[in-house]
PDB file of N, CA and C in Angstrom:
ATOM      1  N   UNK A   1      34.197 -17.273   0.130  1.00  0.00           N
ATOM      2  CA  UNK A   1      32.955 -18.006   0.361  1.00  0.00           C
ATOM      3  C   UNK A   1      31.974 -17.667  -0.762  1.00  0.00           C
ATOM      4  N   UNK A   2      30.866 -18.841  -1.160  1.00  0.00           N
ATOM      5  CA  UNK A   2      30.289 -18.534  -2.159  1.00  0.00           C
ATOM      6  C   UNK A   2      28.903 -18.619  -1.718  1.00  0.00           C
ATOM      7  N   UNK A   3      28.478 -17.561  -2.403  1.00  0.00           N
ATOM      8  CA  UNK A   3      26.434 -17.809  -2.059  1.00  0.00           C
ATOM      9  C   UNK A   3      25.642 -18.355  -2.953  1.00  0.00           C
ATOM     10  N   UNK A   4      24.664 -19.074  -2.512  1.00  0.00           N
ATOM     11  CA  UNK A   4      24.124 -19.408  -3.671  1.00  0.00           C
ATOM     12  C   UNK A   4      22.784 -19.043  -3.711  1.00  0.00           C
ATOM     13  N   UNK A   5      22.912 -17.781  -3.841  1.00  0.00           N
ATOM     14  CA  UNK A   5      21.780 -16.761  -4.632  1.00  0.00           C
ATOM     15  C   UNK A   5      21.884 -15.861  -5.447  1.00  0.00           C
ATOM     16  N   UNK A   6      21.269 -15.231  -6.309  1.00  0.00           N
ATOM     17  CA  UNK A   6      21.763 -13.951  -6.759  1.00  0.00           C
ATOM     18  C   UNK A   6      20.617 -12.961  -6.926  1.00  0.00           C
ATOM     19  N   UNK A   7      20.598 -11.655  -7.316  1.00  0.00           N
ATOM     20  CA  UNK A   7      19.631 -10.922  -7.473  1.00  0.00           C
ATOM     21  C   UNK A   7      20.083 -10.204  -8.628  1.00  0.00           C
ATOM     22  N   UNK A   8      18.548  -9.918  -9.271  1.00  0.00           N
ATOM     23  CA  UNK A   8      18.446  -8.588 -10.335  1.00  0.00           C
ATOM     24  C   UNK A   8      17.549  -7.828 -10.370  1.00  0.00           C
ATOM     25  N   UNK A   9      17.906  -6.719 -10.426  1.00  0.00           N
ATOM     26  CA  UNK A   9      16.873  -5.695  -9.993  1.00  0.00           C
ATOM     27  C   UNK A   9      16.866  -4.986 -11.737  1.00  0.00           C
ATOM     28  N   UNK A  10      15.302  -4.497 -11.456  1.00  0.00           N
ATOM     29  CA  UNK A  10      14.174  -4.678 -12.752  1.00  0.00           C
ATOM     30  C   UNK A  10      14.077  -3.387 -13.086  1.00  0.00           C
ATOM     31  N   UNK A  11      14.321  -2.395 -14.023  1.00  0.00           N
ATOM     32  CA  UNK A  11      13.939  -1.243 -13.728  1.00  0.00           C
ATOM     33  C   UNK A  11      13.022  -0.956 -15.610  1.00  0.00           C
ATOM     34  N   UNK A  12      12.237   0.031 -15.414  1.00  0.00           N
ATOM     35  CA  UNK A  12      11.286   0.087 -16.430  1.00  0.00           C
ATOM     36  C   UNK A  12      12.337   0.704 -17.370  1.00  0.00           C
ATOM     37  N   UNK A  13      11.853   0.813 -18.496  1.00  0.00           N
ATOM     38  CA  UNK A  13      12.503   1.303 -20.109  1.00  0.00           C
ATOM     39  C   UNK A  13      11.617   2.618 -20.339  1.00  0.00           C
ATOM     40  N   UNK A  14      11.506   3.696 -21.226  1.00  0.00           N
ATOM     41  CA  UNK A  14      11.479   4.398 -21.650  1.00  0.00           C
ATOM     42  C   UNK A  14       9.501   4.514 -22.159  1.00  0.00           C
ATOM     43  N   UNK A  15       9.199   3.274 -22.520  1.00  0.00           N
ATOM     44  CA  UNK A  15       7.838   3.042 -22.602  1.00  0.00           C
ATOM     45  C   UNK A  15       6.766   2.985 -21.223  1.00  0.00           C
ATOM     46  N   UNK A  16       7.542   2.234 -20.392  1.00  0.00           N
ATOM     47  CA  UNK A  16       6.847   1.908 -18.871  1.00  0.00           C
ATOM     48  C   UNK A  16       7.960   2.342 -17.603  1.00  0.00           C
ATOM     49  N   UNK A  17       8.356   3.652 -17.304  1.00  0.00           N
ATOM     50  CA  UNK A  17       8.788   3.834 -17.148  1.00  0.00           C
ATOM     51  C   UNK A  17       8.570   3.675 -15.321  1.00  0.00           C
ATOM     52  N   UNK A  18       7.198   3.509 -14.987  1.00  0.00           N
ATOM     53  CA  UNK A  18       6.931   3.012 -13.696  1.00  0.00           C
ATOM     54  C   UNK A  18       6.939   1.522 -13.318  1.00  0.00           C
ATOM     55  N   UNK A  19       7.815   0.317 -14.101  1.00  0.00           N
ATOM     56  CA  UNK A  19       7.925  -0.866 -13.694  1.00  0.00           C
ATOM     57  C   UNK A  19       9.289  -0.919 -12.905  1.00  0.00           C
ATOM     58  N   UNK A  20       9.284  -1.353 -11.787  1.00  0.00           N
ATOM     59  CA  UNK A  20      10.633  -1.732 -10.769  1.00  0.00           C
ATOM     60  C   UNK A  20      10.269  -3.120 -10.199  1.00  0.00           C
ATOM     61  N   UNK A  21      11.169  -3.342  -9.644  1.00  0.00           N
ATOM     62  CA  UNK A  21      11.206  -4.948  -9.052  1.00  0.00           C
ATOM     63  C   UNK A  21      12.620  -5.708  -8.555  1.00  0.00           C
ATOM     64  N   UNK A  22      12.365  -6.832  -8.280  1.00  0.00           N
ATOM     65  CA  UNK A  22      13.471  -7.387  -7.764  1.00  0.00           C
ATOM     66  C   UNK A  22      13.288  -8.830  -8.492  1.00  0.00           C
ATOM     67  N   UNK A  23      14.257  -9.679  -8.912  1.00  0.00           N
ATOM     68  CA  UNK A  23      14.319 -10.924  -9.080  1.00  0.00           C
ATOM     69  C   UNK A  23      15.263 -11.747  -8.099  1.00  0.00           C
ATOM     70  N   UNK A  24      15.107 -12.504  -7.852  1.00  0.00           N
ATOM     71  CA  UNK A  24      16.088 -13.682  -7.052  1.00  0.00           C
ATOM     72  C   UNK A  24      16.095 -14.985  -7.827  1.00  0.00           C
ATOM     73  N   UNK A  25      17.578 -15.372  -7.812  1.00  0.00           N
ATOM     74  CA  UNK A  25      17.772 -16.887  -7.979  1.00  0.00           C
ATOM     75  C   UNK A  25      18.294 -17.639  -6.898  1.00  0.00           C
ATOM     76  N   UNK A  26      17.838 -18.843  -6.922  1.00  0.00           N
ATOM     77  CA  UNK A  26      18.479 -19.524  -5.637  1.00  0.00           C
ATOM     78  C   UNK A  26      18.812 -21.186  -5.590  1.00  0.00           C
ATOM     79  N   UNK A  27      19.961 -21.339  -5.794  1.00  0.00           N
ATOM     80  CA  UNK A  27      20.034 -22.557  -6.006  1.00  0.00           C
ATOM     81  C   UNK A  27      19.423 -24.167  -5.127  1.00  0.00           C
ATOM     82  N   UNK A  28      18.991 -24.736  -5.828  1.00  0.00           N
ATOM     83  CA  UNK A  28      18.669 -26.053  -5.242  1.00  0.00           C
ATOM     84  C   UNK A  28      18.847 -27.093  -5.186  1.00  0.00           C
ATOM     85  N   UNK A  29      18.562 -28.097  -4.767  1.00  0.00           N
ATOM     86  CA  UNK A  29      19.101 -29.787  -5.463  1.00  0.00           C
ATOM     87  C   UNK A  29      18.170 -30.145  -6.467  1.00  0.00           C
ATOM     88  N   UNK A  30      16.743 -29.259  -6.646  1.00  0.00           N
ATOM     89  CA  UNK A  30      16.411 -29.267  -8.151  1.00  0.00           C
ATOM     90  C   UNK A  30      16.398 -28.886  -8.593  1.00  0.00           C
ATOM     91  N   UNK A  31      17.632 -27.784  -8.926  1.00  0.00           N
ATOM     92  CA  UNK A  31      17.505 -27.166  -9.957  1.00  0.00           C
ATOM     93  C   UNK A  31      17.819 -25.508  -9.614  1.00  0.00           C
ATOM     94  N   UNK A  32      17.430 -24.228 -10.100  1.00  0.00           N
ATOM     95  CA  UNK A  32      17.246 -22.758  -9.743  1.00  0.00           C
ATOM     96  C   UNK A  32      16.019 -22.096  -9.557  1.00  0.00           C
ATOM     97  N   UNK A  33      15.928 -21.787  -8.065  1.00  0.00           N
ATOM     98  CA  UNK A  33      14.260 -21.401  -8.034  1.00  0.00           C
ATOM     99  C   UNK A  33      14.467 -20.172  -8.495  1.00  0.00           C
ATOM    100  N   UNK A  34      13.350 -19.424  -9.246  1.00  0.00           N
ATOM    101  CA  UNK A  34      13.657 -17.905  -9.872  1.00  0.00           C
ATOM    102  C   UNK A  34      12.050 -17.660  -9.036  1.00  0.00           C
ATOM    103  N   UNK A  35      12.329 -16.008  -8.409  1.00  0.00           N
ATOM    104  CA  UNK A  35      10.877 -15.749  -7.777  1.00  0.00           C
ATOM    105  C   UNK A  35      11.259 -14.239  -8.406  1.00  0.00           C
ATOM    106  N   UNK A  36      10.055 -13.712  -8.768  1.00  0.00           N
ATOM    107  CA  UNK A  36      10.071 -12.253  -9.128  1.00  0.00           C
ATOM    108  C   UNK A  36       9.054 -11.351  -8.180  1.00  0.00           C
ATOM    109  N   UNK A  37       9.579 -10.055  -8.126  1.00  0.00           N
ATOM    110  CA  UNK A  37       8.656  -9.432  -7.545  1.00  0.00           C
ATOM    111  C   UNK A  37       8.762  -8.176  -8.570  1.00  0.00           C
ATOM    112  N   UNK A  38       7.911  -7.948  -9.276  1.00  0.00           N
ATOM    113  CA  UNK A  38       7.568  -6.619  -9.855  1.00  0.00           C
ATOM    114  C   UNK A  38       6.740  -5.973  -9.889  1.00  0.00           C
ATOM    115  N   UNK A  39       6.989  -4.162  -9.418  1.00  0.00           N
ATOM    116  CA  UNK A  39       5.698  -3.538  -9.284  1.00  0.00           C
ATOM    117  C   UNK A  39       5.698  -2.964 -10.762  1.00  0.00           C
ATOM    118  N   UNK A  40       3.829  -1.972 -10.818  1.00  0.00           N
ATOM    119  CA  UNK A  40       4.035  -0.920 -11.592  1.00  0.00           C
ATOM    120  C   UNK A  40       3.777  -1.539 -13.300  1.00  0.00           C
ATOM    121  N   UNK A  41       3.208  -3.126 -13.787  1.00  0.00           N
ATOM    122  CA  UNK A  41       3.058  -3.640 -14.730  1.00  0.00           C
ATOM    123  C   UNK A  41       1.873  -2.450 -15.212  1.00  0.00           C
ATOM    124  N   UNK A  42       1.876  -2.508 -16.523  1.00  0.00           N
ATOM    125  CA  UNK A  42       0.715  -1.771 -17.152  1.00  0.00           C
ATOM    126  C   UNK A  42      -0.674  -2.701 -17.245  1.00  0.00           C
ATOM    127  N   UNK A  43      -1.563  -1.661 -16.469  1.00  0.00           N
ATOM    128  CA  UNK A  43      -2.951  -2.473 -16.704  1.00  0.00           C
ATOM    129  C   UNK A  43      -3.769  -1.453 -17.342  1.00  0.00           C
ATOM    130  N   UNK A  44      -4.746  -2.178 -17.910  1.00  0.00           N
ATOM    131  CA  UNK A  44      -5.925  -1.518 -19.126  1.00  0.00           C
ATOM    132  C   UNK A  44      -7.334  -1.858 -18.497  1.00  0.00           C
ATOM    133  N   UNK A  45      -8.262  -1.210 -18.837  1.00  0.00           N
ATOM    134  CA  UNK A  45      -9.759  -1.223 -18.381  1.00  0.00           C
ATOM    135  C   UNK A  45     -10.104  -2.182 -19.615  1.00  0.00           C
ATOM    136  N   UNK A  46     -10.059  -2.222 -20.641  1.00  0.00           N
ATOM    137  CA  UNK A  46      -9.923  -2.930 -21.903  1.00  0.00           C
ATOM    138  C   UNK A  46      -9.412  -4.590 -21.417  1.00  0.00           C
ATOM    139  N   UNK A  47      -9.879  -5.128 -22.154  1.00  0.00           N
ATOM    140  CA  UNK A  47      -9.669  -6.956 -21.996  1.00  0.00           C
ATOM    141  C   UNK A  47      -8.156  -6.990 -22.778  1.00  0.00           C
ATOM    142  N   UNK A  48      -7.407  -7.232 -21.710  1.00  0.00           N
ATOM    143  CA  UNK A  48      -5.453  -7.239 -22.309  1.00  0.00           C
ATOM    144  C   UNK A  48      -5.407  -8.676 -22.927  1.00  0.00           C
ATOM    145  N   UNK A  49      -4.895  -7.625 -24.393  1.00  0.00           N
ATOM    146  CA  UNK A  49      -4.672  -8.926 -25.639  1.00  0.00           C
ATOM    147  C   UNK A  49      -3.927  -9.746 -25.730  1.00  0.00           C
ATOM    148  N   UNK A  50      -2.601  -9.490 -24.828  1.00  0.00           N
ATOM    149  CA  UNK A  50      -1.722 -10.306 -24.142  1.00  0.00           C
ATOM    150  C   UNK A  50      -1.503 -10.470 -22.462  1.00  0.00           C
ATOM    151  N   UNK A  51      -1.773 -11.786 -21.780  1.00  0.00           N
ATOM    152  CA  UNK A  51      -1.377 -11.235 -20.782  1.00  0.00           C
ATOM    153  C   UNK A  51       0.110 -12.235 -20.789  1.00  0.00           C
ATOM    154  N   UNK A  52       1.037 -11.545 -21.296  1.00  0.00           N
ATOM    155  CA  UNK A  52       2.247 -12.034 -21.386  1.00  0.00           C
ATOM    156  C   UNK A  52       3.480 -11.500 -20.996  1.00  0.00           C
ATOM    157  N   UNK A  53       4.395 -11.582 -20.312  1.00  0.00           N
ATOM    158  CA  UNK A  53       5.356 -10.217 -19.422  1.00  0.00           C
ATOM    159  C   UNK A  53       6.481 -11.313 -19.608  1.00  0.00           C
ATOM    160  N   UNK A  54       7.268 -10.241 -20.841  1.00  0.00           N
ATOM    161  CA  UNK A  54       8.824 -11.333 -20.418  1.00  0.00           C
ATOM    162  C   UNK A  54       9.866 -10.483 -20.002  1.00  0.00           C
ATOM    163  N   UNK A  55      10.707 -11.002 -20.116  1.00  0.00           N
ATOM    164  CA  UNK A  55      12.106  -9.468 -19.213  1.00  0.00           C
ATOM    165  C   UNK A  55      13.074 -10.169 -20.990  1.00  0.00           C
ATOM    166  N   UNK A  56      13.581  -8.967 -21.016  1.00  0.00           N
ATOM    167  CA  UNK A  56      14.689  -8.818 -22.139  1.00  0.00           C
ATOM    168  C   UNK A  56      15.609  -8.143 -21.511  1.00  0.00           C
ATOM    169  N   UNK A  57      17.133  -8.680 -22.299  1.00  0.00           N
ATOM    170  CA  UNK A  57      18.184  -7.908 -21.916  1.00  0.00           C
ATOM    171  C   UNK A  57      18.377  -7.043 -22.902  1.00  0.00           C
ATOM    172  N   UNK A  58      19.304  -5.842 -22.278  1.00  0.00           N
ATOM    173  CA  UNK A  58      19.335  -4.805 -23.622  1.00  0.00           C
ATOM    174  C   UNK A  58      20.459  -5.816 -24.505  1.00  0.00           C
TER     175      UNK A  58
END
């Protein structure tokens, strides 16, 4: 039997070493819904020069 979801779980790198999370995919008739949940992003008191968060594979 096949599911049609999957998960990936998020774990921080060596720089941010407090980011974890979960991702889900889930298939649809439009398409793949992707929902993320990640804790532990780095925040600054400072106005963030990017607010841009992508996931890379190693």
């Amino acid at each position: 039997m096949f599911s049609n979801k999957a998960k990936a779980y998020i774990k921080g790198g060596k720089a941010f070493p407090k980011i974890n999370g979960l991702v889900t995919f889930k298939d649809t008739p439009n398409g793949i819904l992707l929902t993320a949940k990640i804790n532990g992003l780095p925040q600054s008191n400072d106005h963030c020069k990017r607010k841009i968060f992508w996931f890379s594979h190693p």
